[in-house]
Protein backbone atom coordinates (compact mmCIF):
# COMPACT_ATOMS: atom_id res chain seq x y z
CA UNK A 1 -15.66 42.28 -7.47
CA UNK A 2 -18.13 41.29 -5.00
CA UNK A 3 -17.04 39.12 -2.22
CA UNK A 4 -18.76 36.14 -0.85
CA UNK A 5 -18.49 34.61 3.08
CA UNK A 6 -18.78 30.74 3.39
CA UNK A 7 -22.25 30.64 5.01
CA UNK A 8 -21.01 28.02 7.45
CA UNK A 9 -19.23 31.15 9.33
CA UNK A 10 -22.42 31.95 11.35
CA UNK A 11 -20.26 34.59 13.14
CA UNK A 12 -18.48 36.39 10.03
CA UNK A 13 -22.69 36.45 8.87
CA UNK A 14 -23.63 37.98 11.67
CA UNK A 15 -21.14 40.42 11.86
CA UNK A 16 -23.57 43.92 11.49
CA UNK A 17 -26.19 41.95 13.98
CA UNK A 18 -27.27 42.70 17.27
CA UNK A 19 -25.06 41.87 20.44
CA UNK A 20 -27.64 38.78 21.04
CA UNK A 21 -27.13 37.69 17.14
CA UNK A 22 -23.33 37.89 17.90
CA UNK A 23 -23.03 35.65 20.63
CA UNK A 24 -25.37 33.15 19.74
CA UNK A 25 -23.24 32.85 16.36
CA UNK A 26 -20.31 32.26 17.98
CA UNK A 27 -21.37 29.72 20.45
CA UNK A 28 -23.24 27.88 17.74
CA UNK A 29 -19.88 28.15 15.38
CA UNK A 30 -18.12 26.43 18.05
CA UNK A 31 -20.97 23.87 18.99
CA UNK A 32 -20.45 22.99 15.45
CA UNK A 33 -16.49 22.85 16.00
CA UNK A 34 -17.07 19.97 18.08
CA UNK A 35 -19.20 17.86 16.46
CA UNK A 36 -17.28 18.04 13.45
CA UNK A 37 -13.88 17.18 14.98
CA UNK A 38 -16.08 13.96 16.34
CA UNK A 39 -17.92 12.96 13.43
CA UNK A 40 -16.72 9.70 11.37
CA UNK A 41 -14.81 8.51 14.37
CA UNK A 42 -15.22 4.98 15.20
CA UNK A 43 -15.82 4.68 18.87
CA UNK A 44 -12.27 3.52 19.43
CA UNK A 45 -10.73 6.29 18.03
CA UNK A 46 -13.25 9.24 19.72
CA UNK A 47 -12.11 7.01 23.25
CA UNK A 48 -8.82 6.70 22.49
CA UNK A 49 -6.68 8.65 25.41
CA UNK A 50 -4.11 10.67 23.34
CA UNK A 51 -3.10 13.22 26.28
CA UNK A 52 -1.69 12.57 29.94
CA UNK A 53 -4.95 13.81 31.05
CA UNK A 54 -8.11 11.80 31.01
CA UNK A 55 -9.08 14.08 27.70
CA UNK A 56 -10.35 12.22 24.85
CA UNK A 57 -13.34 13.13 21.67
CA UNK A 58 -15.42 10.82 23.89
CA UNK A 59 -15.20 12.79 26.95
CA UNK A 60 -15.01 16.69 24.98
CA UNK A 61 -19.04 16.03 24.22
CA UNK A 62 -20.15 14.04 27.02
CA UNK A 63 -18.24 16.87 29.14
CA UNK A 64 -19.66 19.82 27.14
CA UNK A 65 -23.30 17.96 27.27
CA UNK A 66 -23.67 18.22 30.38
CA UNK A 67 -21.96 22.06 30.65
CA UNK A 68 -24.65 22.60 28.56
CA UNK A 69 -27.28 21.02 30.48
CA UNK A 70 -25.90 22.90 33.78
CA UNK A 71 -25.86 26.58 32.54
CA UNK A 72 -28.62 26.61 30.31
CA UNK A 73 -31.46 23.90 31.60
CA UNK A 74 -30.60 23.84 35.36
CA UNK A 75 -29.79 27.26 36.16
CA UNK A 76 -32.17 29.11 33.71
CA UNK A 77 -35.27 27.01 33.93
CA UNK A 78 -34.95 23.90 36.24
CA UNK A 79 -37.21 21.27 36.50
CA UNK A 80 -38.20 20.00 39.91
CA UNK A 81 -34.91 17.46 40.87
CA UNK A 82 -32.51 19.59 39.10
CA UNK A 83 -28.98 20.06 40.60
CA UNK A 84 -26.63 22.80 39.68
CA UNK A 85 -23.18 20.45 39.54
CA UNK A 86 -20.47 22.99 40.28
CA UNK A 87 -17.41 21.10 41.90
CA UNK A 88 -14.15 19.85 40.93
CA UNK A 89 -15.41 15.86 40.82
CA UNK A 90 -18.34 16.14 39.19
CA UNK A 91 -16.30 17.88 36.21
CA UNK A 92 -13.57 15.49 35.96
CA UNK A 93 -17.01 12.99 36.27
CA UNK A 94 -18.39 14.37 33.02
CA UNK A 95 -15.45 13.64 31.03
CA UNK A 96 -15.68 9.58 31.80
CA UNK A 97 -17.12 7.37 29.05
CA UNK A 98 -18.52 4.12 30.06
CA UNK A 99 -19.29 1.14 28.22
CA UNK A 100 -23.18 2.39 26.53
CA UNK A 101 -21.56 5.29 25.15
CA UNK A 102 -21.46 5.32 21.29
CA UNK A 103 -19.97 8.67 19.80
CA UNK A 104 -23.27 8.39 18.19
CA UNK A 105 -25.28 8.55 20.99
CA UNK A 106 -22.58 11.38 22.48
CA UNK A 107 -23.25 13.54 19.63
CA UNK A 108 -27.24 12.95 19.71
CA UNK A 109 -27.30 13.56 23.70
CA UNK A 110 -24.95 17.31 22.63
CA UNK A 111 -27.58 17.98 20.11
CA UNK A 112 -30.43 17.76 21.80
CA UNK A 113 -28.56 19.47 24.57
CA UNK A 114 -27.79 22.60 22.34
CA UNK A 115 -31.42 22.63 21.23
CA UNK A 116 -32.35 22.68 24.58
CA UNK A 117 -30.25 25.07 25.59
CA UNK A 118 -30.99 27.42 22.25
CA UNK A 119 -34.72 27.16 23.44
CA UNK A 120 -34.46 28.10 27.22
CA UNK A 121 -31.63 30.96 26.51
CA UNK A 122 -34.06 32.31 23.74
CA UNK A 123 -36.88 33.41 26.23
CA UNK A 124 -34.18 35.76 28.22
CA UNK A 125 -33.14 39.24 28.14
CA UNK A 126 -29.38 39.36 28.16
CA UNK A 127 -29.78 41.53 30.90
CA UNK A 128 -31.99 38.91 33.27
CA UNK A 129 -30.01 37.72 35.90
CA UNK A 130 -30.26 34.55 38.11
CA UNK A 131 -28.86 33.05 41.13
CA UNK A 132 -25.60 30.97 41.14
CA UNK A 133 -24.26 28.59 43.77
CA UNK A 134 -20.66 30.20 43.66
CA UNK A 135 -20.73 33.37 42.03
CA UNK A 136 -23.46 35.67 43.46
CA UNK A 137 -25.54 35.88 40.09
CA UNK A 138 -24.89 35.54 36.95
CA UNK A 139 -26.63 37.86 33.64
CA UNK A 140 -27.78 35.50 30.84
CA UNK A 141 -25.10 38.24 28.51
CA UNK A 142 -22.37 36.51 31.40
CA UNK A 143 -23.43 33.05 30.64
CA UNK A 144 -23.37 33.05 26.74
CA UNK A 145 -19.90 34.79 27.12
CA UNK A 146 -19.02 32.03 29.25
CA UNK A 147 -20.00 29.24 26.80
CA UNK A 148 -18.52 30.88 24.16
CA UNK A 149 -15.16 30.60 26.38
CA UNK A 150 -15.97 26.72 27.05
CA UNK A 151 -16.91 25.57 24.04
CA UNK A 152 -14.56 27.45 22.11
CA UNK A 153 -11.79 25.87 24.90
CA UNK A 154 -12.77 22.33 24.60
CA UNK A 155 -12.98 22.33 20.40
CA UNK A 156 -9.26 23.93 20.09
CA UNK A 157 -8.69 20.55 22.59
CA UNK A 158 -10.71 18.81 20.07
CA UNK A 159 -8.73 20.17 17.10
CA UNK A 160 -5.20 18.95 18.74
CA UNK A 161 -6.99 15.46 19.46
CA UNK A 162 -8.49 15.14 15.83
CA UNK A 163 -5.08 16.27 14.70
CA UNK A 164 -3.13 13.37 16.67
CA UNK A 165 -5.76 10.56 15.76
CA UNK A 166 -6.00 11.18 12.13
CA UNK A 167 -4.48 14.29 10.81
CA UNK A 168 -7.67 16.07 10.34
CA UNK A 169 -7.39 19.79 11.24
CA UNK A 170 -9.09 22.80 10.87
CA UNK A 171 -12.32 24.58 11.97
CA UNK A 172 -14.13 23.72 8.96
């Protein structure tokens, strides 16, 4: 009997491909994590503070937008202006929704961030190394590790906050 894989399980596909082809599948699969816990929310319920913490759907993309922005754009292949944001404030900053935010507009503003990010990482050797305000330097092989870590992080909070606002779980 011959088995089939769900195609939307970018890592389980790539599972025989090259190191690279691994980790971009699993950052994508979990880029994709979040957007679908934050899809068909109404911008009430993607603000809605369900946690102690500040933590909301809202504040998971905006947040992960700009992590995005920060360790692929910025550090990789900064434009003139660009500042590597690396303290305490300006991550609890990028959690903070104000009033223009839409969940539409959050999820456009991750997308193009991911695209961006999916272009810039793409012209890298795993191997290249860069300079980074707190840790020395960084390998681009660190960094995709690392946002495999984050995003995966933020969309099992995303999954527990989907869960309490509607009873949606699941990866999928």
């Amino acid at each position: 009997m011959e088995q089939t894989i769900d195609p939307t399980l970018g890592p389980v596909l790539a599972r025989t491909g090259d190191e690279r082809a691994v980790l971009d599948s699993f950052l994508d699969f979990h880029r994709a994590v979040v957007l679908r816990k934050v899809r068909g929310l109404a911008d009430v319920d993607a603000y809605r503070r369900l946690v102690p913490s500040a933590t909301t759907l809202a504040g998971l993309v905006k947040h992960l937008t700009l992590v995005e922005r920060n360790w692929f754009a910025t550090l990789l292949a900064p434009a003139p202006g660009d500042v590597y944001l690396n303290s305490a404030e300006d991550a609890a900053a990028s959690f903070a929704i104000d009033d223009q935010d839409t969940v539409a507009g959050l999820v456009e503003a991750y997308e193009r961030a991911c695209d961006r990010s999916r272009e810039v990482v793409a012209r890298f050797d795993l191997d290249h190394v860069v300079p980074h305000p707190q840790l020395g330097e960084v390998s681009v092989r660190w960094i995709l590790v690392h946002m495999i870590e984050e995003t995966a992080r933020h969309a099992g909070h995303a999954d527990i906050l989907r869960e309490l606002t509607d009873g949606t779980t699941g990866a999928l």
